[in-house]
Protein backbone atom coordinates (compact mmCIF):
# COMPACT_ATOMS: atom_id res chain seq x y z
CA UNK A 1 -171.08 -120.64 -87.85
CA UNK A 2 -170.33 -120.56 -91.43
CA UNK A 3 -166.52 -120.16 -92.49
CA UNK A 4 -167.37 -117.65 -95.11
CA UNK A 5 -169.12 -115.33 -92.82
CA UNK A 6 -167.73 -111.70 -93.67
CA UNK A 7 -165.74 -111.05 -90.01
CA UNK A 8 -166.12 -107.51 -88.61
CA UNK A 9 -162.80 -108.47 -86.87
CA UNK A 10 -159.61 -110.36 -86.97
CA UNK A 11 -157.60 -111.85 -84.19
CA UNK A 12 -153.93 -111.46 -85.04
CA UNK A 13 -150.91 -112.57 -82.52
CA UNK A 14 -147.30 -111.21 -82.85
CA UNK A 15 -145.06 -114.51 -81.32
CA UNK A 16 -142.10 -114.40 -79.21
CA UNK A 17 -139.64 -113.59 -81.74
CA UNK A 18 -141.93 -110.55 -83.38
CA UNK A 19 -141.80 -109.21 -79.65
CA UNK A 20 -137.87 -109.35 -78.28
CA UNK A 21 -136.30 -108.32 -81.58
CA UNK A 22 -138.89 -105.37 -81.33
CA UNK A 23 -141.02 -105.42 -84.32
CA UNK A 24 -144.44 -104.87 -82.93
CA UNK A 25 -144.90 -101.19 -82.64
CA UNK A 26 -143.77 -100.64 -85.87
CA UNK A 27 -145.82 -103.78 -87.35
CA UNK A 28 -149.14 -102.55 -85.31
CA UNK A 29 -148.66 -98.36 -86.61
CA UNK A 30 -148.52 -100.17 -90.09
CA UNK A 31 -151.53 -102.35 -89.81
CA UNK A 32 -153.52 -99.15 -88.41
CA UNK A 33 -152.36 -96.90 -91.12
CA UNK A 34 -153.86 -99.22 -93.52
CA UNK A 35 -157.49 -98.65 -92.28
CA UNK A 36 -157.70 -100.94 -88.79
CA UNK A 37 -158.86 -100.15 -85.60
CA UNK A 38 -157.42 -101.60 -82.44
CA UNK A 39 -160.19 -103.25 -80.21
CA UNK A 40 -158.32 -105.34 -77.60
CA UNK A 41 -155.04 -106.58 -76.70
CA UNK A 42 -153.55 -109.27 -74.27
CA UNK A 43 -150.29 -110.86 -73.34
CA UNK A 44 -149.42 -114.13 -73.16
CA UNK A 45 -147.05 -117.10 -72.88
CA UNK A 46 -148.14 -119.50 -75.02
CA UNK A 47 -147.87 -123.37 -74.00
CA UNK A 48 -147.64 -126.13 -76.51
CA UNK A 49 -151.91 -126.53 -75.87
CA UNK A 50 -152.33 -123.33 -77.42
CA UNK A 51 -150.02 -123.57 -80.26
CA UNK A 52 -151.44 -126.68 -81.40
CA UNK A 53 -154.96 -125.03 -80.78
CA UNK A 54 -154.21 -121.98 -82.97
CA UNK A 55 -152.74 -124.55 -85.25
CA UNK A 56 -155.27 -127.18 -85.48
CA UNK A 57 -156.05 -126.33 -89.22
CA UNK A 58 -152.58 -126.55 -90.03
CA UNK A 59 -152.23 -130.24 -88.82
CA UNK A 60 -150.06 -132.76 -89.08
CA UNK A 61 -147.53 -131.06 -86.86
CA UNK A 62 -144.51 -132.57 -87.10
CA UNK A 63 -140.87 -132.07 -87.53
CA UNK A 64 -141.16 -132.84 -91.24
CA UNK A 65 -142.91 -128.84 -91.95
CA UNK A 66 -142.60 -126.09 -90.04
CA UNK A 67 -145.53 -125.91 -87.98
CA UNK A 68 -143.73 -128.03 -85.66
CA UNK A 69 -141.62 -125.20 -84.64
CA UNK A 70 -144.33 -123.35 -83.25
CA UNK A 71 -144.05 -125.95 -79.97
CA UNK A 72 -140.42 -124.10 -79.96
CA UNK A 73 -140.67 -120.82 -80.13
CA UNK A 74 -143.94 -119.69 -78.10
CA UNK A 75 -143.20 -120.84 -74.86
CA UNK A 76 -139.69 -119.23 -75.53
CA UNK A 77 -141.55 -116.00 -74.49
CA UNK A 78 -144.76 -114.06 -74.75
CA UNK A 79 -146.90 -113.30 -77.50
CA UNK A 80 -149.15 -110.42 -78.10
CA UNK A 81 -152.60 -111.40 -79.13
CA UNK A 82 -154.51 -108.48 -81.05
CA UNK A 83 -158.15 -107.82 -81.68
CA UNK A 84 -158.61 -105.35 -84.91
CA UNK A 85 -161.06 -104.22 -86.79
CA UNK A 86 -162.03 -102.40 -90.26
CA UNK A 87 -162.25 -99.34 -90.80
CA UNK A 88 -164.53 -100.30 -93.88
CA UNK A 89 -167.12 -101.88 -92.88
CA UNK A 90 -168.40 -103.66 -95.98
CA UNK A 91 -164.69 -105.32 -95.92
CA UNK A 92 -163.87 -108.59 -94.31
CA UNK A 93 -161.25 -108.00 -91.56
CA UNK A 94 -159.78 -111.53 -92.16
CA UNK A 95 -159.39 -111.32 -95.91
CA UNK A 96 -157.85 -107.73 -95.47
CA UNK A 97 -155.50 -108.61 -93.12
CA UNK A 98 -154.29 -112.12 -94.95
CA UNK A 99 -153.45 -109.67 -97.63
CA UNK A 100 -151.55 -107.45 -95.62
CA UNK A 101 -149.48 -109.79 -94.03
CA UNK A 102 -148.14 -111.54 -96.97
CA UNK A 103 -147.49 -115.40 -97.06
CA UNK A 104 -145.38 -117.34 -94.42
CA UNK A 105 -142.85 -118.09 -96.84
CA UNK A 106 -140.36 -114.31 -96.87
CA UNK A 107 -139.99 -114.99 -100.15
CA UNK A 108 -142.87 -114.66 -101.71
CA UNK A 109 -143.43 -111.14 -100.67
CA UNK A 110 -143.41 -107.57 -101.59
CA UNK A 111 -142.98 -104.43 -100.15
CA UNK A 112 -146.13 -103.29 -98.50
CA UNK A 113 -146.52 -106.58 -96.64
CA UNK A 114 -146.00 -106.82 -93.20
CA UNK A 115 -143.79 -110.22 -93.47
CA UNK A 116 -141.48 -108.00 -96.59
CA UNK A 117 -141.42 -104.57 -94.62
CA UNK A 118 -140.38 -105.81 -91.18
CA UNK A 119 -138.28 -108.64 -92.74
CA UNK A 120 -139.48 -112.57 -91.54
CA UNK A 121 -136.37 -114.02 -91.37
CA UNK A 122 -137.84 -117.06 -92.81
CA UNK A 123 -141.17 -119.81 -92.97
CA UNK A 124 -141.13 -120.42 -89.47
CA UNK A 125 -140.68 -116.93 -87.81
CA UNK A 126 -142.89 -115.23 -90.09
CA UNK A 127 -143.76 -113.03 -87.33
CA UNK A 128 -147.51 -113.36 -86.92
CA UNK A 129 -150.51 -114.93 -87.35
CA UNK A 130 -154.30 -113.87 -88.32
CA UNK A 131 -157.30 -116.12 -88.52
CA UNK A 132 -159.54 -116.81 -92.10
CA UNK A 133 -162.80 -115.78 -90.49
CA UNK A 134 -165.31 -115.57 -87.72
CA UNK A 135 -164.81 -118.87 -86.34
CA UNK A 136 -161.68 -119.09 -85.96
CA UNK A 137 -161.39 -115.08 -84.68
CA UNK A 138 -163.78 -117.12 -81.82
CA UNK A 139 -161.79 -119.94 -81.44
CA UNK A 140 -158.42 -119.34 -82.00
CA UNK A 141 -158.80 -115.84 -79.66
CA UNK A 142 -160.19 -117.72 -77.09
CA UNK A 143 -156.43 -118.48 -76.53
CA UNK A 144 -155.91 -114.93 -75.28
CA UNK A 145 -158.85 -113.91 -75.05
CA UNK A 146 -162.36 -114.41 -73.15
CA UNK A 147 -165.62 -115.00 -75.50
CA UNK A 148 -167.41 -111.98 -73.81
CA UNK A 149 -164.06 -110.26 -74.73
CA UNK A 150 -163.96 -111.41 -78.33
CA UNK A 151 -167.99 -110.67 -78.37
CA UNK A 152 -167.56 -106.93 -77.43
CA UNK A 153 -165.09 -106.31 -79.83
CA UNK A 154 -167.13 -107.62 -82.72
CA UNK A 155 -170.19 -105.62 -81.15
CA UNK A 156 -167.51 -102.31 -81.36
CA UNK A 157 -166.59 -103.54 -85.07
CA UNK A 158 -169.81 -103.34 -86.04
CA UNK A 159 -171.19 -100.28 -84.21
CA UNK A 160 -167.98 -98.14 -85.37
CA UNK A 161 -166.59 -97.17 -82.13
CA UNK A 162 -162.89 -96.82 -82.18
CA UNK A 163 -160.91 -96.53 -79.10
CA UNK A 164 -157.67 -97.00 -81.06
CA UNK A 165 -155.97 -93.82 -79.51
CA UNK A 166 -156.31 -95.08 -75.84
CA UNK A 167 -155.61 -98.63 -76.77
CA UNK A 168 -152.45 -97.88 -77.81
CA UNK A 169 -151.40 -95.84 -75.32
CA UNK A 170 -152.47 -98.52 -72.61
CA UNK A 171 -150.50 -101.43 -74.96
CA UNK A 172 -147.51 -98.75 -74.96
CA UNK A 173 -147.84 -97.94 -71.13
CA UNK A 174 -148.16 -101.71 -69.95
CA UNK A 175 -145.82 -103.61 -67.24
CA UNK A 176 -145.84 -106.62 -69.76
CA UNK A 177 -144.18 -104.69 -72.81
CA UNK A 178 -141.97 -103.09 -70.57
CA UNK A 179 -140.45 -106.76 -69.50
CA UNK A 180 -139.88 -107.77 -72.89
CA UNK A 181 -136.43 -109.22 -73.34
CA UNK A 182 -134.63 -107.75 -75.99
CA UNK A 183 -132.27 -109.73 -78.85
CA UNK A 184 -130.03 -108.77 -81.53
CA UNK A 185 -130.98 -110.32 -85.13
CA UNK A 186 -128.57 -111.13 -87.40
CA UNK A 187 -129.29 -111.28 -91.45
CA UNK A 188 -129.26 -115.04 -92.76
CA UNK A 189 -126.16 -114.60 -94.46
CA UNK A 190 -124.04 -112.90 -91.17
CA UNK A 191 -125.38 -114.92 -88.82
CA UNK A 192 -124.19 -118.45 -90.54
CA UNK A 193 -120.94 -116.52 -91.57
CA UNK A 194 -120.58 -116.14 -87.96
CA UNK A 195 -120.96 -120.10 -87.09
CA UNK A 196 -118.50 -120.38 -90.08
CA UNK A 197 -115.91 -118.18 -88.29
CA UNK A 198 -116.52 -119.44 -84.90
CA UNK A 199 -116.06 -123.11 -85.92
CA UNK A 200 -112.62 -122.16 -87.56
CA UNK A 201 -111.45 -120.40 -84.41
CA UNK A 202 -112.25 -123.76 -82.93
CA UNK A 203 -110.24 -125.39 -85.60
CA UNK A 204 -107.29 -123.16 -84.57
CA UNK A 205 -107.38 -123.33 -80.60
CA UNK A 206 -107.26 -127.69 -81.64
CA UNK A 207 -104.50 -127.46 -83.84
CA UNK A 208 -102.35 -124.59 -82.27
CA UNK A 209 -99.24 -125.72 -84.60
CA UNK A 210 -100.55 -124.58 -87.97
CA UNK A 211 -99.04 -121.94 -89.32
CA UNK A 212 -100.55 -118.18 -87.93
CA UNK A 213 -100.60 -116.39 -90.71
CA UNK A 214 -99.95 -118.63 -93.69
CA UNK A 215 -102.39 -121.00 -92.90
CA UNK A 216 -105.47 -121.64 -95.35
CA UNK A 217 -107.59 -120.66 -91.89
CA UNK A 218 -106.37 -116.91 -92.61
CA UNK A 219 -107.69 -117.09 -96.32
CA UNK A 220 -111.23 -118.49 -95.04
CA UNK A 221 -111.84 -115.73 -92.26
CA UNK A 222 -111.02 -113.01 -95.01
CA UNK A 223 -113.82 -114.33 -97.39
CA UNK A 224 -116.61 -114.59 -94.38
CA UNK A 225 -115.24 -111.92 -92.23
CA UNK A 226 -117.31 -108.83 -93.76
CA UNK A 227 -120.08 -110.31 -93.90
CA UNK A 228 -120.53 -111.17 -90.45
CA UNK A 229 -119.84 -107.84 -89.38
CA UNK A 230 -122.92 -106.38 -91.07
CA UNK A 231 -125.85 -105.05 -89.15
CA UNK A 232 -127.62 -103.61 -91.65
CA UNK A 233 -130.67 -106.37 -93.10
CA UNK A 234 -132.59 -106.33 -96.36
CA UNK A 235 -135.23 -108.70 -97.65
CA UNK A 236 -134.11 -112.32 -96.98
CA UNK A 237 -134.07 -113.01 -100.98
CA UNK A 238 -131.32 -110.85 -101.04
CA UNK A 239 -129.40 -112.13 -98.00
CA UNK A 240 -129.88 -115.49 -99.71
CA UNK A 241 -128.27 -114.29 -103.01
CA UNK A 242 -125.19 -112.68 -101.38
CA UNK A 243 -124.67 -115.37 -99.51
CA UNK A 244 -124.51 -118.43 -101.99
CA UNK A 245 -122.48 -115.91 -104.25
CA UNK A 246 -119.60 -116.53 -101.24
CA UNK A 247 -120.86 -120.16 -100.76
CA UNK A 248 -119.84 -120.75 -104.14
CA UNK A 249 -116.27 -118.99 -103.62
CA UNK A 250 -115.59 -121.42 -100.42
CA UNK A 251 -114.90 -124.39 -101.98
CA UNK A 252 -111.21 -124.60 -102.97
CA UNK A 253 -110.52 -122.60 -99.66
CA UNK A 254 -112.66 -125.54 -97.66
CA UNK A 255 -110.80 -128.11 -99.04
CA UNK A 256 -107.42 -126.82 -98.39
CA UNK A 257 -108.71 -125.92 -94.90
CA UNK A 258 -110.16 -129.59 -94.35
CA UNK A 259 -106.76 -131.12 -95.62
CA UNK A 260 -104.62 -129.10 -93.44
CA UNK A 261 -106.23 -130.62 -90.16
CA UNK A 262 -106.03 -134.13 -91.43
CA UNK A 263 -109.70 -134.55 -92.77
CA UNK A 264 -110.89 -135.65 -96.15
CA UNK A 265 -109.86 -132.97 -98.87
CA UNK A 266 -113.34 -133.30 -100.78
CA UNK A 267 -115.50 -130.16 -99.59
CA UNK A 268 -119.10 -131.64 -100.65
CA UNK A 269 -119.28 -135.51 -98.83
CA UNK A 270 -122.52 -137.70 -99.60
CA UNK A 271 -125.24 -137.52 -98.01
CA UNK A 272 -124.64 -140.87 -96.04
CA UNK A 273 -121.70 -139.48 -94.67
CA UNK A 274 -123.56 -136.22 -93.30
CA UNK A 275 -126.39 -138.70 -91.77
CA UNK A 276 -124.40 -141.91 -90.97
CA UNK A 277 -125.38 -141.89 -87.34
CA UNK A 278 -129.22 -142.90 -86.53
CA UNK A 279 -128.63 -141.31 -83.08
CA UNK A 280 -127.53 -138.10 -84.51
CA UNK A 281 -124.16 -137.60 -82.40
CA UNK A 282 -122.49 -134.46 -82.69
CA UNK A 283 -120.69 -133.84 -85.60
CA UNK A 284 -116.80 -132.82 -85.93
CA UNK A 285 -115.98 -129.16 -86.56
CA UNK A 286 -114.51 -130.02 -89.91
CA UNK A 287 -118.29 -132.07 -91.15
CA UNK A 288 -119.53 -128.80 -89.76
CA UNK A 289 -118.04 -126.66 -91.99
CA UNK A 290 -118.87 -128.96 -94.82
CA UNK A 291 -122.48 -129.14 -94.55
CA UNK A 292 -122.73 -125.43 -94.40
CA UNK A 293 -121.08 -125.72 -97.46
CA UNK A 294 -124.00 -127.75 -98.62
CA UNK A 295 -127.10 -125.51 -98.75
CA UNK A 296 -129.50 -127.97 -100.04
CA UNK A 297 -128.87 -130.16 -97.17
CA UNK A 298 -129.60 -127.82 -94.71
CA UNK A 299 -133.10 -128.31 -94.22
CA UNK A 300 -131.90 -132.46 -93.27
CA UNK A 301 -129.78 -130.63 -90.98
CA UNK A 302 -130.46 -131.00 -86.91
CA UNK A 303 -128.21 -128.28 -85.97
CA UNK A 304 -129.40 -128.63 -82.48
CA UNK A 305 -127.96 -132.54 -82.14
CA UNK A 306 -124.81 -131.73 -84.33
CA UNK A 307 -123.41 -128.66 -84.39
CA UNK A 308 -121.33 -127.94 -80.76
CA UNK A 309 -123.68 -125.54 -78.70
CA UNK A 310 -121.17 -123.52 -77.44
CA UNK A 311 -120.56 -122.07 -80.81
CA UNK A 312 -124.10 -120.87 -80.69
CA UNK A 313 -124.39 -117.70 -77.87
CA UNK A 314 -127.85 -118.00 -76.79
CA UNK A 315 -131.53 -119.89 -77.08
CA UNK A 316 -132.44 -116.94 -79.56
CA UNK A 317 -129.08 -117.32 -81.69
CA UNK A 318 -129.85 -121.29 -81.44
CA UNK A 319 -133.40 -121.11 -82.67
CA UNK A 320 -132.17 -118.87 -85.40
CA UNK A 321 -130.02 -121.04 -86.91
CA UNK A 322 -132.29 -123.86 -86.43
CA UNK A 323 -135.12 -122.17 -88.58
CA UNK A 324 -132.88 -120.69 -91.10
CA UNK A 325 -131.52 -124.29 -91.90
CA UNK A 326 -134.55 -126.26 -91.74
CA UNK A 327 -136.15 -123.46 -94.00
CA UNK A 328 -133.09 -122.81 -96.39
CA UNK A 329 -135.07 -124.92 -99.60
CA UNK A 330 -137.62 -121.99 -99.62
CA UNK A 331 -134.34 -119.96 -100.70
CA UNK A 332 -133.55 -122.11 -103.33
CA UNK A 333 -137.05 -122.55 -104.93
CA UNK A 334 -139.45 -120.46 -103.49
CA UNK A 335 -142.69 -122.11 -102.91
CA UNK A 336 -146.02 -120.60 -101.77
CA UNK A 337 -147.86 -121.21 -98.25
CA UNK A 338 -151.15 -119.38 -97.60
CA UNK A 339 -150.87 -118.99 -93.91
């Protein structure tokens, strides 16, 4: 089968993450509005097989990009996998829907686009994924999907039946959507305020002699404080912005902080220093606080070795954090990516 084959359909899936923070009815109403029909749907839980199946184009996988992430979030949960087609019929469903879903990277998007309007936290939650054409609707939907499956919803495509109305109200209706686990999200900028403020209570409950209220620990919750507090999200751009505006006010209050538990008073430490330990032990609450000081180092960052786990609540809040980090560079010079 030729690549370039004008597709009558395109398989889309909505990942773990798209599903418990509760994106996809919203995301699916969108992508119907803008001239799709809905042909099939099926649950899943994806294994690492099937990720690296859907992302066999996107090879190497490895820890170095951010396909490798895909091994960590689908078997976190179940993914919706989504036959549509298009309403035009002299359109190719693939190309239409690469357009409509923006680029992985959040950054590169606009308003219109599914990855801008329901806000992808970042490159490696960017909330779904569609295939280029024909062959890979067959062979990457053959994950969910059977080929007779796949084969009557191109047949449907083409002959214009649309059963869209009672598709929707079976997807709404179903046991599987109705077991979804449900998560709060956090913007980029509250959520790391958060570890900020959580690893400083830490630093307080250690050193229970310094000074309560005229400690330098008092000055650093009142610059982080109302920012972790918000609920409200914009586009991640944005988030980014706010947040290295504060990033920039820490330092002077870092170092003071640092100095008053007995640690070095310099708030940015080389990079050997961040990294001097091949077997990545876990780092002290006070190099915490100065790598997240350090924004271009995040993405060098394994959170998940080095930063204490019980300041992180939950899997969800953990892969956050991961993801954010690792993906942090596309914040500071924004790069494309066509998937």
């Amino acid at each position: 089968m030729k690549s370039n084959e004008m597709s009558p359909v395109v398989f889309v899936f909505l990942d773990a993450w798209t599903l418990v923070t509760g994106r996809q009815t919203g995301m699916i109403k969108q992508i119907l509005d803008q001239g799709f029909t809905l042909l099939d749907f099926e649950f899943r839980t994806l294994s690492e097989a099937d990720a690296e199946e859907i992302y066999r184009t996107n090879h190497p996988i490895r820890e170095g990009n951010s396909w490798h992430v895909a091994r960590l979030v689908y078997p976190m949960g179940r993914s919706l996998g989504l036959l549509f087609g298009s309403v035009d019929a002299s359109s190719c469903a693939c190309v239409r829907m690469q357009r409509l879903k923006g680029k992985a990277n959040p950054s590169l998007n606009r308003a219109g686009q599914l990855r801008y309007d329901f806000l992808a936290p970042n490159r490696c939650l960017s909330l779904m994924h569609s295939s280029d054409n024909l062959e890979q609707v067959r062979r990457e939907g053959a994950v969910f999907f059977t080929a007779e499956r796949i084969e009557a919803a191109c047949t449907a495509a083409r002959g214009g039946i649309d059963a869209t109305a009672s598709l929707v109200d079976e997807l709404a209706g179903s046991t599987a959507e109705a077991g979804i686990e449900r998560v709060e999200e956090p913007g980029l900028g509250a959520l790391l305020a958060r570890v900020r403020l959580r690893l400083i209570q830490e630093l307080r409950r250690i050193h229970p002699a310094l000074p309560p209220w005229q400690t330098p620990l008092l000055a650093y919750r009142t610059l982080w404080e109302p920012l972790s507090k918000e609920s409200s999200r914009g586009p991640v751009m944005i988030e980014a912005k706010r947040y290295l505006q504060l990033v920039a006010r820490e330092g002077p209050l870092l170092e003071t902080v640092v100095a008053s538990v007995g640690g070095s008073t310099r708030a940015r430490v080389s990079y050997a220093e961040y990294y001097r330990t091949a077997a990545r032990e876990p780092m002290t609450l006070v190099h915490c606080l100065q790598v997240l000081h350090n924004p271009e180092a995040y993405s060098r960052w394994d959170s998940d070795q080095q930063l204490p786990r019980t300041l992180l609540h939950d899997r969800w809040e953990r892969l956050l954090v991961r993801t954010h980090l690792f993906n942090f560079d596309d914040m500071l010079s924004p790069t494309g990516n066509p998937s």
